[in-house]
PDB file of N, CA and C in Angstrom:
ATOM      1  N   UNK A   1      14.401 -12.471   4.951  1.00  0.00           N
ATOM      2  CA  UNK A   1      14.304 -11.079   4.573  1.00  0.00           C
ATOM      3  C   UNK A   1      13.857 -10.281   5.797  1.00  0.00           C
ATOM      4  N   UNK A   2      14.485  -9.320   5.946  1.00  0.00           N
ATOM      5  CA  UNK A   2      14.194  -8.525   7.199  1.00  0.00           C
ATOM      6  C   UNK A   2      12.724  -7.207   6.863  1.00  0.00           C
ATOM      7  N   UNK A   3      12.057  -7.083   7.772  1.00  0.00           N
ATOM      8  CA  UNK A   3      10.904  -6.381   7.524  1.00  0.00           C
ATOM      9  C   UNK A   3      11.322  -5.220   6.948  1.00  0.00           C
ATOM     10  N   UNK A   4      10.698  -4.419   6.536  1.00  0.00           N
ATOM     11  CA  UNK A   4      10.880  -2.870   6.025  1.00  0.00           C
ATOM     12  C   UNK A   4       9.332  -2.562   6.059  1.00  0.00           C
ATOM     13  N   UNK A   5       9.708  -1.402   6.201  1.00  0.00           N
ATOM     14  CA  UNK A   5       8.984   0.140   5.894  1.00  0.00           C
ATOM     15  C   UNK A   5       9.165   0.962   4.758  1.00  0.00           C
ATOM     16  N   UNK A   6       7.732   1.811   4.415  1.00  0.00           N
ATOM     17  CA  UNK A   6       7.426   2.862   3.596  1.00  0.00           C
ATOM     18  C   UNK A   6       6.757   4.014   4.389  1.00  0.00           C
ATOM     19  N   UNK A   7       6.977   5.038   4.324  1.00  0.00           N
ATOM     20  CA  UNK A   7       6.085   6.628   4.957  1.00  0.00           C
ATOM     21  C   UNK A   7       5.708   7.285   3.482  1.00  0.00           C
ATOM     22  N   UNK A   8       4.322   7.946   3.678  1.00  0.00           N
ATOM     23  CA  UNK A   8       4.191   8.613   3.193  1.00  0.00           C
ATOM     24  C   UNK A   8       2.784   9.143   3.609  1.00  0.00           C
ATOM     25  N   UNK A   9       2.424  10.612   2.845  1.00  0.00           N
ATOM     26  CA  UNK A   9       1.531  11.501   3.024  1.00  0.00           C
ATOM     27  C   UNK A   9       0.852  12.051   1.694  1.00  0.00           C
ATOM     28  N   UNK A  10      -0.560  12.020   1.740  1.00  0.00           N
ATOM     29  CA  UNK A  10      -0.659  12.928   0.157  1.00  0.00           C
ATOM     30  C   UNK A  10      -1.625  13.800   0.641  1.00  0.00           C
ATOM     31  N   UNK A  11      -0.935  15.091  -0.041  1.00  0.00           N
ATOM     32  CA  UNK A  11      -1.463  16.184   0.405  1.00  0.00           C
ATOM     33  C   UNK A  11      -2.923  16.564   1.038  1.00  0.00           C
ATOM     34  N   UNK A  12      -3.570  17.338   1.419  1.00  0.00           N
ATOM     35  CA  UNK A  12      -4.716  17.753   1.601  1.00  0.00           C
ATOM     36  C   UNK A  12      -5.476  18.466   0.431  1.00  0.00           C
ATOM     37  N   UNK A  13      -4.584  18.792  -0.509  1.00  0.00           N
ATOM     38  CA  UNK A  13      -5.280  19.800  -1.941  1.00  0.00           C
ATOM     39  C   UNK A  13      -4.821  19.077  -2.506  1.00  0.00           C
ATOM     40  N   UNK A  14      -4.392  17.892  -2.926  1.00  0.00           N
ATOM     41  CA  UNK A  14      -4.011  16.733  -3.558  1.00  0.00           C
ATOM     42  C   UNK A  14      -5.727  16.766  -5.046  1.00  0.00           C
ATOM     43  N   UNK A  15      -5.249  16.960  -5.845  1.00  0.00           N
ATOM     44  CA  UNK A  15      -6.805  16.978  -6.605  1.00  0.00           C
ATOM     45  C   UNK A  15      -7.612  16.264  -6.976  1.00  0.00           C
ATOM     46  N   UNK A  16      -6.965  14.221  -6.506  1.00  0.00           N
ATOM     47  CA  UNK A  16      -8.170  13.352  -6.300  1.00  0.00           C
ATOM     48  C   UNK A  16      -8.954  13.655  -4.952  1.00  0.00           C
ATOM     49  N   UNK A  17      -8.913  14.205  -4.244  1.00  0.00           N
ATOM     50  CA  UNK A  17      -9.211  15.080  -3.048  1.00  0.00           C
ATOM     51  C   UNK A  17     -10.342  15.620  -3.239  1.00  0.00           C
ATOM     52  N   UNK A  18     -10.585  16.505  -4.087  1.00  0.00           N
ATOM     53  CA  UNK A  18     -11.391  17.278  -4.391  1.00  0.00           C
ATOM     54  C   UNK A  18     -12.995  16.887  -4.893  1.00  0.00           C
ATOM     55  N   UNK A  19     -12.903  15.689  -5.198  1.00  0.00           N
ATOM     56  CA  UNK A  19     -14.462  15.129  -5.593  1.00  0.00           C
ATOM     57  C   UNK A  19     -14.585  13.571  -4.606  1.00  0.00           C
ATOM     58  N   UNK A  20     -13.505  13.694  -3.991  1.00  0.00           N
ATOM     59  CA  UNK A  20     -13.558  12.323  -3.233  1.00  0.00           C
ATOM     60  C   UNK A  20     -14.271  12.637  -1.688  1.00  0.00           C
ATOM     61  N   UNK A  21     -15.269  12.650  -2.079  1.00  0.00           N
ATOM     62  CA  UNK A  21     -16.532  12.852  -0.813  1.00  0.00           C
ATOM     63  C   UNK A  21     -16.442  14.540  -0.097  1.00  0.00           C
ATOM     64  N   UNK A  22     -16.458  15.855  -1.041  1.00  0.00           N
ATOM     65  CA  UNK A  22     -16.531  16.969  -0.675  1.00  0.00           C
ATOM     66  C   UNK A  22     -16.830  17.154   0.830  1.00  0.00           C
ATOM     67  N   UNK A  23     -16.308  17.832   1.424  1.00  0.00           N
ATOM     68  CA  UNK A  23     -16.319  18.372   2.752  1.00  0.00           C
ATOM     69  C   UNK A  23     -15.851  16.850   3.831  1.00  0.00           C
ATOM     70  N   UNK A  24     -15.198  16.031   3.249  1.00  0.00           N
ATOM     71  CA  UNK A  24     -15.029  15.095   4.532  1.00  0.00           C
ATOM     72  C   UNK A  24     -14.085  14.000   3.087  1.00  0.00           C
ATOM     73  N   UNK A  25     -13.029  14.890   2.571  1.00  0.00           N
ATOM     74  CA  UNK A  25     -12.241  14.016   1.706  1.00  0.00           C
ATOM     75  C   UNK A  25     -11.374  13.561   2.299  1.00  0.00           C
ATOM     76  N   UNK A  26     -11.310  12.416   1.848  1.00  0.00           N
ATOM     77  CA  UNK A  26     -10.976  10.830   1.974  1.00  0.00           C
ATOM     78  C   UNK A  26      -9.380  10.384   1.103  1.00  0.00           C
ATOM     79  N   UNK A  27      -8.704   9.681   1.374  1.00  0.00           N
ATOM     80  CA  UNK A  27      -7.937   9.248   0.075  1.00  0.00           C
ATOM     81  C   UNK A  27      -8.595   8.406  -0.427  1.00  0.00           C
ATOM     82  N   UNK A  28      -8.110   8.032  -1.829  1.00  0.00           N
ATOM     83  CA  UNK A  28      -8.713   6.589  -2.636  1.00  0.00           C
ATOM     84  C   UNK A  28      -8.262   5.484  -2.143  1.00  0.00           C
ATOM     85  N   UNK A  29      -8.864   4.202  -2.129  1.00  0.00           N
ATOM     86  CA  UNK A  29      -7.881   3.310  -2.156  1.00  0.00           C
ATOM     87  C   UNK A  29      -6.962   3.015  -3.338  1.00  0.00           C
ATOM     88  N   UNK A  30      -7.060   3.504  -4.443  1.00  0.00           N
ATOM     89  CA  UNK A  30      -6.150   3.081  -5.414  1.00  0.00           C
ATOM     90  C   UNK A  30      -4.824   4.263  -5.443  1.00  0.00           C
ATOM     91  N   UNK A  31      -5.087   5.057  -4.464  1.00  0.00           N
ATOM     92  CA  UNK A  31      -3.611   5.890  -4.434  1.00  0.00           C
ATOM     93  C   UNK A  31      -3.344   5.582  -2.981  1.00  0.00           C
ATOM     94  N   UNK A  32      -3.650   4.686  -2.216  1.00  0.00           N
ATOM     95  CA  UNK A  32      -2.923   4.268  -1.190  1.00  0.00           C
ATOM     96  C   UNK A  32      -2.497   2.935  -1.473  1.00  0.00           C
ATOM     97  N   UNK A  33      -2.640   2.230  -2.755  1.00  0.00           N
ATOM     98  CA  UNK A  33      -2.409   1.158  -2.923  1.00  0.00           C
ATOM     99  C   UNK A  33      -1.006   1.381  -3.862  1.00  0.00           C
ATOM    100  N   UNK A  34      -1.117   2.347  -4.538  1.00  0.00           N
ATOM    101  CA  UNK A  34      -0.316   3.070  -5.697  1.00  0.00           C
ATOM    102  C   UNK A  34       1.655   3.447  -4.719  1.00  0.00           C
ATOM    103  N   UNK A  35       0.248   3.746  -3.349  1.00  0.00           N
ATOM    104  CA  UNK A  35       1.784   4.218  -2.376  1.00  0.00           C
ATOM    105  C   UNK A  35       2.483   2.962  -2.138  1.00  0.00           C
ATOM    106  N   UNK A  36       1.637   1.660  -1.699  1.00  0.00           N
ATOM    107  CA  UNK A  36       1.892   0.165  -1.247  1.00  0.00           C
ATOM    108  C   UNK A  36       2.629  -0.024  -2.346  1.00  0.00           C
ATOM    109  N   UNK A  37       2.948  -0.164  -3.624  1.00  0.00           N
ATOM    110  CA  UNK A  37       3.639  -0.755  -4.452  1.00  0.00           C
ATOM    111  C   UNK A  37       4.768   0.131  -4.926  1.00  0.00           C
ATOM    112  N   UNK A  38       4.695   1.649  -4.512  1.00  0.00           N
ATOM    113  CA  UNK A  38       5.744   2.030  -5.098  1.00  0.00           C
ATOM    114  C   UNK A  38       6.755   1.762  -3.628  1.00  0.00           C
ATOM    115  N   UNK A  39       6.494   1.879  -2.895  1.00  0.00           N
ATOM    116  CA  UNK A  39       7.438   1.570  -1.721  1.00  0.00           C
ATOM    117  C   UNK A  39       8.104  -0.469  -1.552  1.00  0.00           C
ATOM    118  N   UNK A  40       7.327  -1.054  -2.450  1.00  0.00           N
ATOM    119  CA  UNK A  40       7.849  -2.359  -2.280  1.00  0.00           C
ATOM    120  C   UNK A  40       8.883  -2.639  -3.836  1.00  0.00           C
ATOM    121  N   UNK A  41       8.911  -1.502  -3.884  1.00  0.00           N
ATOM    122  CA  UNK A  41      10.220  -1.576  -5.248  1.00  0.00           C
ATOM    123  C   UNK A  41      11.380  -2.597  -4.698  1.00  0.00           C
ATOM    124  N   UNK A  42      12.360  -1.943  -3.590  1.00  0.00           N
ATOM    125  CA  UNK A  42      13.048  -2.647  -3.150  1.00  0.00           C
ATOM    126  C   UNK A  42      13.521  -4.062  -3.159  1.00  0.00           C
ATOM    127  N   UNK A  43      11.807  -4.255  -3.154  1.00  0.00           N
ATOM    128  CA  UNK A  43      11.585  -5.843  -3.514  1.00  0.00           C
ATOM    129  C   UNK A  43      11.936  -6.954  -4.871  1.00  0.00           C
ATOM    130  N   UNK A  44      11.435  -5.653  -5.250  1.00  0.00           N
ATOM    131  CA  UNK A  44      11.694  -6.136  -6.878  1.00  0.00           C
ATOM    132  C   UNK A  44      13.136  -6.618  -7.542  1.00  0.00           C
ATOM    133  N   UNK A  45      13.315  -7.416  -8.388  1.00  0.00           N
ATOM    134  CA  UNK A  45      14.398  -7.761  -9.122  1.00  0.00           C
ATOM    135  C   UNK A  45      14.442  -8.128 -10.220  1.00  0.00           C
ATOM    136  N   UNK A  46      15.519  -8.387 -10.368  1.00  0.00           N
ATOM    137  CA  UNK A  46      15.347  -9.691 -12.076  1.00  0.00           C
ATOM    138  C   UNK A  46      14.578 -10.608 -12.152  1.00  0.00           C
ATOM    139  N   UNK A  47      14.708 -11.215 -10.370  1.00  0.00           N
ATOM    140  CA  UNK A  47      14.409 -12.748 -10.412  1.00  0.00           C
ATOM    141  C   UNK A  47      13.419 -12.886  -9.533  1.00  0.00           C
ATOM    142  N   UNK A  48      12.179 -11.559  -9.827  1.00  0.00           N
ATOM    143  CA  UNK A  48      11.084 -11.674  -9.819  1.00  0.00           C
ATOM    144  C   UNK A  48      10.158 -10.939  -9.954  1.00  0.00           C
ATOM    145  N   UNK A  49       9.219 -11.247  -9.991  1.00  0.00           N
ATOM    146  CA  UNK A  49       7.655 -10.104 -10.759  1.00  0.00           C
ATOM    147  C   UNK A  49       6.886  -9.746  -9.805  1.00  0.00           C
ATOM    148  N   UNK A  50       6.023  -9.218  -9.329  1.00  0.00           N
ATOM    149  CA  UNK A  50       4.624  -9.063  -9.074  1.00  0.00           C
ATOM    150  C   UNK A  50       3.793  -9.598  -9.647  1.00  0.00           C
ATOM    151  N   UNK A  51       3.129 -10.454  -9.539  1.00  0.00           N
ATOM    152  CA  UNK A  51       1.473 -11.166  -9.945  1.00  0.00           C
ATOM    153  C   UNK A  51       0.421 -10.447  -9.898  1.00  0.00           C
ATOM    154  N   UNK A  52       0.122 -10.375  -8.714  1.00  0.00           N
ATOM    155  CA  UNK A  52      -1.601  -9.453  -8.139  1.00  0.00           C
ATOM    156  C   UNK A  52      -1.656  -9.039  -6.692  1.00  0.00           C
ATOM    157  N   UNK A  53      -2.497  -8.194  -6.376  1.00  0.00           N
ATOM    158  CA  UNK A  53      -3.092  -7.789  -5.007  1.00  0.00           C
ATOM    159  C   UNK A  53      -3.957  -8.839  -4.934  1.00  0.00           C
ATOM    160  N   UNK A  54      -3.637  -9.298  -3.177  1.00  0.00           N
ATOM    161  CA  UNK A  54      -4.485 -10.154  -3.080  1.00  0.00           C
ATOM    162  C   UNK A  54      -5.110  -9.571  -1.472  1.00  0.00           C
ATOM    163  N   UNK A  55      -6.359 -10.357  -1.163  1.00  0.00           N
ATOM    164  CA  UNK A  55      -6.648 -10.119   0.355  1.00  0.00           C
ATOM    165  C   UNK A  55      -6.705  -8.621   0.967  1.00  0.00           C
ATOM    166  N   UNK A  56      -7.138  -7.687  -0.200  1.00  0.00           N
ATOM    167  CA  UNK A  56      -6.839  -6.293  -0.025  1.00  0.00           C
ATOM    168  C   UNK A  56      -7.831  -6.026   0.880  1.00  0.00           C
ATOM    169  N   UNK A  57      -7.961  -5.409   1.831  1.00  0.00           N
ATOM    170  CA  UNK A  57      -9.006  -4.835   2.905  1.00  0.00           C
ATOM    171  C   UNK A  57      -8.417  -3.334   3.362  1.00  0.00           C
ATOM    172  N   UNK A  58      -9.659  -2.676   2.857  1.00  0.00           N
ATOM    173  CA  UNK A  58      -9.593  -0.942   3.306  1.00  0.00           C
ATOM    174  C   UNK A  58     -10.308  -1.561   5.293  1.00  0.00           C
ATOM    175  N   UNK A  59      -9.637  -1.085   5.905  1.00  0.00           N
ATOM    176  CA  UNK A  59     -10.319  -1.075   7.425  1.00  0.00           C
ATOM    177  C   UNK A  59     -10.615   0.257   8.217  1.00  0.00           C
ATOM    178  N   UNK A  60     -10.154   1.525   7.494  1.00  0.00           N
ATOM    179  CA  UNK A  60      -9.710   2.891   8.093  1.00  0.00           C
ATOM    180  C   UNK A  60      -9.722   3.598   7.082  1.00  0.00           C
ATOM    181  N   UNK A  61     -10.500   4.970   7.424  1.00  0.00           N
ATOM    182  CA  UNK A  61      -9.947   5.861   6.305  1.00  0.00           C
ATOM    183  C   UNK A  61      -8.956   6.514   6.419  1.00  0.00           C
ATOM    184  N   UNK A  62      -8.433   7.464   5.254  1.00  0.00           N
ATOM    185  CA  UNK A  62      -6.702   7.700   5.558  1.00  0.00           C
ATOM    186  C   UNK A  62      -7.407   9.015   5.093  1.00  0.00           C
ATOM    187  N   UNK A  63      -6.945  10.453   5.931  1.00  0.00           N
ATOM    188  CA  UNK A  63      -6.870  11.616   4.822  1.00  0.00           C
ATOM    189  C   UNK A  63      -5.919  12.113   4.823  1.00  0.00           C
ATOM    190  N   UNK A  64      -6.058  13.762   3.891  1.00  0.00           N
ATOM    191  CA  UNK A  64      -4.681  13.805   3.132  1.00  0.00           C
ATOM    192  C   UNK A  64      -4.147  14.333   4.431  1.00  0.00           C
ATOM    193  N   UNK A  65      -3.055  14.784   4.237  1.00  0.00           N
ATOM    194  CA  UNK A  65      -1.503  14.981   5.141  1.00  0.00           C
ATOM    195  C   UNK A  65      -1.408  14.102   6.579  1.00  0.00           C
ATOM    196  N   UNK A  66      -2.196  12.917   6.269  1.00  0.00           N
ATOM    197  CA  UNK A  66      -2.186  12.234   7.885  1.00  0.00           C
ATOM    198  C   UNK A  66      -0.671  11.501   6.769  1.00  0.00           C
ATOM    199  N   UNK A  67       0.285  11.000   8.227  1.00  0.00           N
ATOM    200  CA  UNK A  67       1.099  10.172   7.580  1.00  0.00           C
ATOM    201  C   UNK A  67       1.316   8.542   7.599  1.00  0.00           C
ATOM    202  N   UNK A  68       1.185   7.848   6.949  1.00  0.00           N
ATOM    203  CA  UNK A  68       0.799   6.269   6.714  1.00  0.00           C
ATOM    204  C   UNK A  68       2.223   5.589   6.739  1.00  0.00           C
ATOM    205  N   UNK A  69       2.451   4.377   7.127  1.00  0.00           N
ATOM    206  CA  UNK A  69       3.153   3.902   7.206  1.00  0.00           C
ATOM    207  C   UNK A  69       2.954   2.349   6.977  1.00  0.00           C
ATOM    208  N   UNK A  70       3.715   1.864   5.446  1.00  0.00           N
ATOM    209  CA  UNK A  70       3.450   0.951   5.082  1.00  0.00           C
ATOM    210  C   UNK A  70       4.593   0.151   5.578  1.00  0.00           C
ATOM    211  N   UNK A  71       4.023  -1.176   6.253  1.00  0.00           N
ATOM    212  CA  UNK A  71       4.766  -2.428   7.265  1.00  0.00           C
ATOM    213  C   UNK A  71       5.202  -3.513   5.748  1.00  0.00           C
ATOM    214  N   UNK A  72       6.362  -4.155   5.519  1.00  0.00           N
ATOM    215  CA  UNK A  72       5.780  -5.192   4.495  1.00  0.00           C
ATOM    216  C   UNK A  72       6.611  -6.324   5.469  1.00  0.00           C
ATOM    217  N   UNK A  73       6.515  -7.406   4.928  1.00  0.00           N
ATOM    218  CA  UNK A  73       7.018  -9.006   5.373  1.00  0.00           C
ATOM    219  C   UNK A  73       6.940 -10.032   4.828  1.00  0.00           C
ATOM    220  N   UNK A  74       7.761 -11.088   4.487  1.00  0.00           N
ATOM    221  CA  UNK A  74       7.461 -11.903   3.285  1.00  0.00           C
ATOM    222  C   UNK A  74       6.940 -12.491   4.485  1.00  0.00           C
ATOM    223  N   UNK A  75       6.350 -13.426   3.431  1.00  0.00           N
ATOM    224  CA  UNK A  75       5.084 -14.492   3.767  1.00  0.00           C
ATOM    225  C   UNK A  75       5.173 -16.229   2.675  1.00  0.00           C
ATOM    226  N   UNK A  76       4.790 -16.995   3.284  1.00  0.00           N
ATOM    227  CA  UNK A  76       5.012 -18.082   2.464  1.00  0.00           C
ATOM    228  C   UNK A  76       3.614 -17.878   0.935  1.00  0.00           C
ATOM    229  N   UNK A  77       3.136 -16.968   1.017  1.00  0.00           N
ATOM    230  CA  UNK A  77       1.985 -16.749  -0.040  1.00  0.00           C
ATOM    231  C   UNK A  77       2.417 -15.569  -0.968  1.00  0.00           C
ATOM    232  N   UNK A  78       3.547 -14.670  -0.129  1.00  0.00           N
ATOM    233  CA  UNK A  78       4.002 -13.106  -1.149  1.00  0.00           C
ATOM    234  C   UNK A  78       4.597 -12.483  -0.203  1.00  0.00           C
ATOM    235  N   UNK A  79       4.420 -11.322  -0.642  1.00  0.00           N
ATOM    236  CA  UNK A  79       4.941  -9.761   0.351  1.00  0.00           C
ATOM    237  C   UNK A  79       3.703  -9.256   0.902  1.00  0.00           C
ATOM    238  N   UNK A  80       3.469  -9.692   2.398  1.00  0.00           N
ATOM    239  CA  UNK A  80       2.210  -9.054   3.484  1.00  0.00           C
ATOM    240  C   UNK A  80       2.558  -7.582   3.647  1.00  0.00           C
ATOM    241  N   UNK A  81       1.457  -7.115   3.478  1.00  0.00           N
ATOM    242  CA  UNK A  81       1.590  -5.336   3.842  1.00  0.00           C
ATOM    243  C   UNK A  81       0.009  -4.980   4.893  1.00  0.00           C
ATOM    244  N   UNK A  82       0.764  -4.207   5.900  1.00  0.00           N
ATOM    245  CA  UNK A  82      -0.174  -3.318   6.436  1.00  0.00           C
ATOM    246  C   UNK A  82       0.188  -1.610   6.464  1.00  0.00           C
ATOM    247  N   UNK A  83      -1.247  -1.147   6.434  1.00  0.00           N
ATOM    248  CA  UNK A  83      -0.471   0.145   5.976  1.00  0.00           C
ATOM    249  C   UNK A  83      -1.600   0.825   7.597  1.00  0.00           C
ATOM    250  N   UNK A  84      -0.057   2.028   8.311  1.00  0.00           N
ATOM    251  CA  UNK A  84      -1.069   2.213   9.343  1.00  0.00           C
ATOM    252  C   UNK A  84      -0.691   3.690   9.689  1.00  0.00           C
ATOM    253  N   UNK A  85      -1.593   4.823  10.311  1.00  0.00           N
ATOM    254  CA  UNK A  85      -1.492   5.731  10.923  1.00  0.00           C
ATOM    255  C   UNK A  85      -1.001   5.264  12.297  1.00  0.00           C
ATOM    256  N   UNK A  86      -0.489   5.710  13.013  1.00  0.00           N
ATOM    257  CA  UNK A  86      -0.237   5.537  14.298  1.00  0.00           C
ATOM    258  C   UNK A  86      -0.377   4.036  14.338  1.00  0.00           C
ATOM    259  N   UNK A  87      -1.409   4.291  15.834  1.00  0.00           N
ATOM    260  CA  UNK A  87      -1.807   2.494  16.067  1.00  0.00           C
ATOM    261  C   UNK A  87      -3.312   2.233  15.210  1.00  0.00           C
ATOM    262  N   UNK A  88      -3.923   3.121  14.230  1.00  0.00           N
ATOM    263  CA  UNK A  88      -5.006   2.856  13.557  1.00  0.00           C
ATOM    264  C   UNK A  88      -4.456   2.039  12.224  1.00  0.00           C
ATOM    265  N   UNK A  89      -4.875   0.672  11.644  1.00  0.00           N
ATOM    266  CA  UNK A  89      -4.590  -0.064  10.771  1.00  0.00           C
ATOM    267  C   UNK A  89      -5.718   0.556   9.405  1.00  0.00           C
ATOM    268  N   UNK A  90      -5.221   1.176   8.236  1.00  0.00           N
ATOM    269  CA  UNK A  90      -5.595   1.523   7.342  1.00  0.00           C
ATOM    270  C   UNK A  90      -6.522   0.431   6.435  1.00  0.00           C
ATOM    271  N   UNK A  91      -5.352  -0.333   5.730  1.00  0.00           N
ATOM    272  CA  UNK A  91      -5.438  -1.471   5.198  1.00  0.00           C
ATOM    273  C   UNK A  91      -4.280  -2.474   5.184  1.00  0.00           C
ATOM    274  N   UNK A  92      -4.606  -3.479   4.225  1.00  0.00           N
ATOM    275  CA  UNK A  92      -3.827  -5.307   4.372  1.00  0.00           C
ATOM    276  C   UNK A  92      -4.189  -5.463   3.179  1.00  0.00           C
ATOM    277  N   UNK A  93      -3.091  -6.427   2.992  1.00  0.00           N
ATOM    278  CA  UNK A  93      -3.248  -7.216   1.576  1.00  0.00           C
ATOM    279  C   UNK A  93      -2.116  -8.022   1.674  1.00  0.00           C
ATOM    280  N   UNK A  94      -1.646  -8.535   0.505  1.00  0.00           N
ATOM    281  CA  UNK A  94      -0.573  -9.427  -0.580  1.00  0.00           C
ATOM    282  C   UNK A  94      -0.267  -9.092  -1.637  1.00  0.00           C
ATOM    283  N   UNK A  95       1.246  -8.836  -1.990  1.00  0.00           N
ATOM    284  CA  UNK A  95       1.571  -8.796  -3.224  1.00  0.00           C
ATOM    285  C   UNK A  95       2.003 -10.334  -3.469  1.00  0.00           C
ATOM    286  N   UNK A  96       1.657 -11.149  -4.325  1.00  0.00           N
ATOM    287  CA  UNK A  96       2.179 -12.273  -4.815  1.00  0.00           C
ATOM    288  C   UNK A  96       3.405 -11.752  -5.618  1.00  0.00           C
ATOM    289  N   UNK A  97       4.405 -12.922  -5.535  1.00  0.00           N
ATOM    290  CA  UNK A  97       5.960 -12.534  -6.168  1.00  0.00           C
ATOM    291  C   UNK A  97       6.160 -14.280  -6.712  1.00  0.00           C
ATOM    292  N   UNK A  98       6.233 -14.237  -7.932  1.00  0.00           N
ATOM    293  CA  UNK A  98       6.871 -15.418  -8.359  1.00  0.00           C
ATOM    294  C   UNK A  98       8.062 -15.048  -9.518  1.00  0.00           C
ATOM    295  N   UNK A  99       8.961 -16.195  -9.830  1.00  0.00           N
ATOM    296  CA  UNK A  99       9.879 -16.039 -10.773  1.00  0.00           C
ATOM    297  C   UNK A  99       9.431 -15.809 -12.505  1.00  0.00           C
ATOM    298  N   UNK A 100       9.841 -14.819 -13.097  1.00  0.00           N
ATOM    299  CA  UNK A 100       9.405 -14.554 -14.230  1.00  0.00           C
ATOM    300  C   UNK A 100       9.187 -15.685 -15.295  1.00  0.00           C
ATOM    301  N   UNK A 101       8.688 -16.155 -16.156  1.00  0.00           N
ATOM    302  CA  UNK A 101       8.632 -16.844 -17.177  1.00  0.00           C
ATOM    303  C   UNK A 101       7.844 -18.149 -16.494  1.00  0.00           C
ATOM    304  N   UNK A 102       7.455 -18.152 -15.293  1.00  0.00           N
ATOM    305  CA  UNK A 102       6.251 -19.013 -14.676  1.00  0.00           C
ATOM    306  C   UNK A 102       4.959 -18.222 -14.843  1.00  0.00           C
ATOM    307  N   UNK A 103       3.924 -19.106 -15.522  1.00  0.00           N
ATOM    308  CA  UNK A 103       2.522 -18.474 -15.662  1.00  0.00           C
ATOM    309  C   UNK A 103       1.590 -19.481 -15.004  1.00  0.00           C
TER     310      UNK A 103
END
Protein backbone atom coordinates (compact mmCIF):
# COMPACT_ATOMS: atom_id res chain seq x y z
CA UNK A 1 0.00 0.00 0.00
CA UNK A 2 1.44 3.24 -0.93
CA UNK A 3 1.56 6.04 1.84
CA UNK A 4 -1.11 8.77 1.77
CA UNK A 5 -1.99 11.90 3.21
CA UNK A 6 -4.80 13.98 4.92
CA UNK A 7 -4.72 18.18 5.33
CA UNK A 8 -6.70 19.83 7.33
CA UNK A 9 -7.43 23.01 9.52
CA UNK A 10 -10.14 23.85 12.16
CA UNK A 11 -10.99 27.10 12.42
CA UNK A 12 -9.87 29.65 15.01
CA UNK A 13 -13.74 30.48 16.19
CA UNK A 14 -14.29 26.84 15.81
CA UNK A 15 -16.61 26.67 19.24
CA UNK A 16 -14.71 23.76 20.97
CA UNK A 17 -12.21 26.65 20.88
CA UNK A 18 -13.83 28.70 23.01
CA UNK A 19 -13.52 27.02 26.55
CA UNK A 20 -10.50 25.03 25.46
CA UNK A 21 -7.93 26.98 27.60
CA UNK A 22 -9.36 30.80 27.00
CA UNK A 23 -6.82 33.18 25.71
CA UNK A 24 -4.22 30.48 24.46
CA UNK A 25 -6.92 27.93 22.68
CA UNK A 26 -5.72 24.82 21.84
CA UNK A 27 -7.43 22.07 19.65
CA UNK A 28 -8.74 18.90 21.46
CA UNK A 29 -7.23 15.87 20.99
CA UNK A 30 -10.43 14.19 20.21
CA UNK A 31 -11.09 16.53 17.14
CA UNK A 32 -7.67 15.97 15.86
CA UNK A 33 -8.17 12.43 16.25
CA UNK A 34 -11.81 12.79 14.71
CA UNK A 35 -9.64 14.48 11.68
CA UNK A 36 -7.11 11.12 11.84
CA UNK A 37 -10.00 8.82 11.13
CA UNK A 38 -12.04 10.69 8.90
CA UNK A 39 -9.14 11.02 6.47
CA UNK A 40 -8.24 7.14 6.76
CA UNK A 41 -11.69 6.34 5.16
CA UNK A 42 -9.93 5.43 2.06
CA UNK A 43 -8.77 2.71 3.99
CA UNK A 44 -11.73 1.30 4.80
CA UNK A 45 -13.68 -1.54 3.02
CA UNK A 46 -15.81 -4.50 3.14
CA UNK A 47 -12.97 -6.54 4.03
CA UNK A 48 -12.20 -4.62 6.90
CA UNK A 49 -12.98 -2.74 10.21
CA UNK A 50 -11.26 -0.55 12.53
CA UNK A 51 -10.65 -2.07 16.05
CA UNK A 52 -9.06 0.79 18.29
CA UNK A 53 -6.56 3.69 18.67
CA UNK A 54 -3.66 2.47 19.82
CA UNK A 55 -0.14 4.12 20.99
CA UNK A 56 -1.89 7.55 20.75
CA UNK A 57 0.64 10.34 21.86
CA UNK A 58 -0.35 14.17 21.78
CA UNK A 59 3.57 15.58 21.42
CA UNK A 60 2.57 19.30 20.12
CA UNK A 61 -0.12 21.48 20.41
CA UNK A 62 -2.12 22.20 17.25
CA UNK A 63 -4.22 25.58 17.07
CA UNK A 64 -7.00 26.54 15.11
CA UNK A 65 -6.24 27.58 11.39
CA UNK A 66 -2.58 26.13 11.71
CA UNK A 67 -2.72 23.41 8.93
CA UNK A 68 -1.98 19.61 9.98
CA UNK A 69 -1.10 17.08 7.92
CA UNK A 70 -1.97 13.60 8.60
CA UNK A 71 1.03 10.94 7.23
CA UNK A 72 -0.64 7.26 7.36
CA UNK A 73 1.35 3.78 6.47
CA UNK A 74 0.46 0.33 6.99
CA UNK A 75 2.33 -1.35 9.49
CA UNK A 76 2.51 -5.06 10.39
CA UNK A 77 0.33 -4.00 13.75
CA UNK A 78 -2.44 -1.48 11.61
CA UNK A 79 -2.52 1.88 9.87
CA UNK A 80 0.58 4.18 11.57
CA UNK A 81 -0.37 7.84 11.56
CA UNK A 82 1.56 10.95 12.29
CA UNK A 83 -0.10 14.03 12.22
CA UNK A 84 2.29 17.18 11.63
CA UNK A 85 2.48 21.03 11.14
CA UNK A 86 5.37 21.69 9.09
CA UNK A 87 8.42 19.84 10.55
CA UNK A 88 6.63 20.05 14.21
CA UNK A 89 5.12 16.35 14.94
CA UNK A 90 1.61 16.89 16.57
CA UNK A 91 0.76 13.39 17.39
CA UNK A 92 1.14 9.25 16.59
CA UNK A 93 -0.78 6.44 17.03
CA UNK A 94 -2.42 3.10 15.33
CA UNK A 95 -5.47 2.32 13.89
CA UNK A 96 -5.72 -1.53 14.20
CA UNK A 97 -7.58 -3.06 10.97
CA UNK A 98 -8.66 -6.63 11.06
CA UNK A 99 -11.19 -8.67 8.90
CA UNK A 100 -14.79 -8.36 10.05
CA UNK A 101 -16.45 -11.27 11.87
CA UNK A 102 -12.91 -11.89 13.79
CA UNK A 103 -13.29 -10.90 17.54
Amino acid sequence: MEEKIHRFSIPSDHPVLVDHFPGNPLVPGALILDQVLSGCEPYASEDFCMLALKEIKFKSPLRGHEIAQVDYSQSPTGLRFKVWVADREIASGIITLQPPGRD
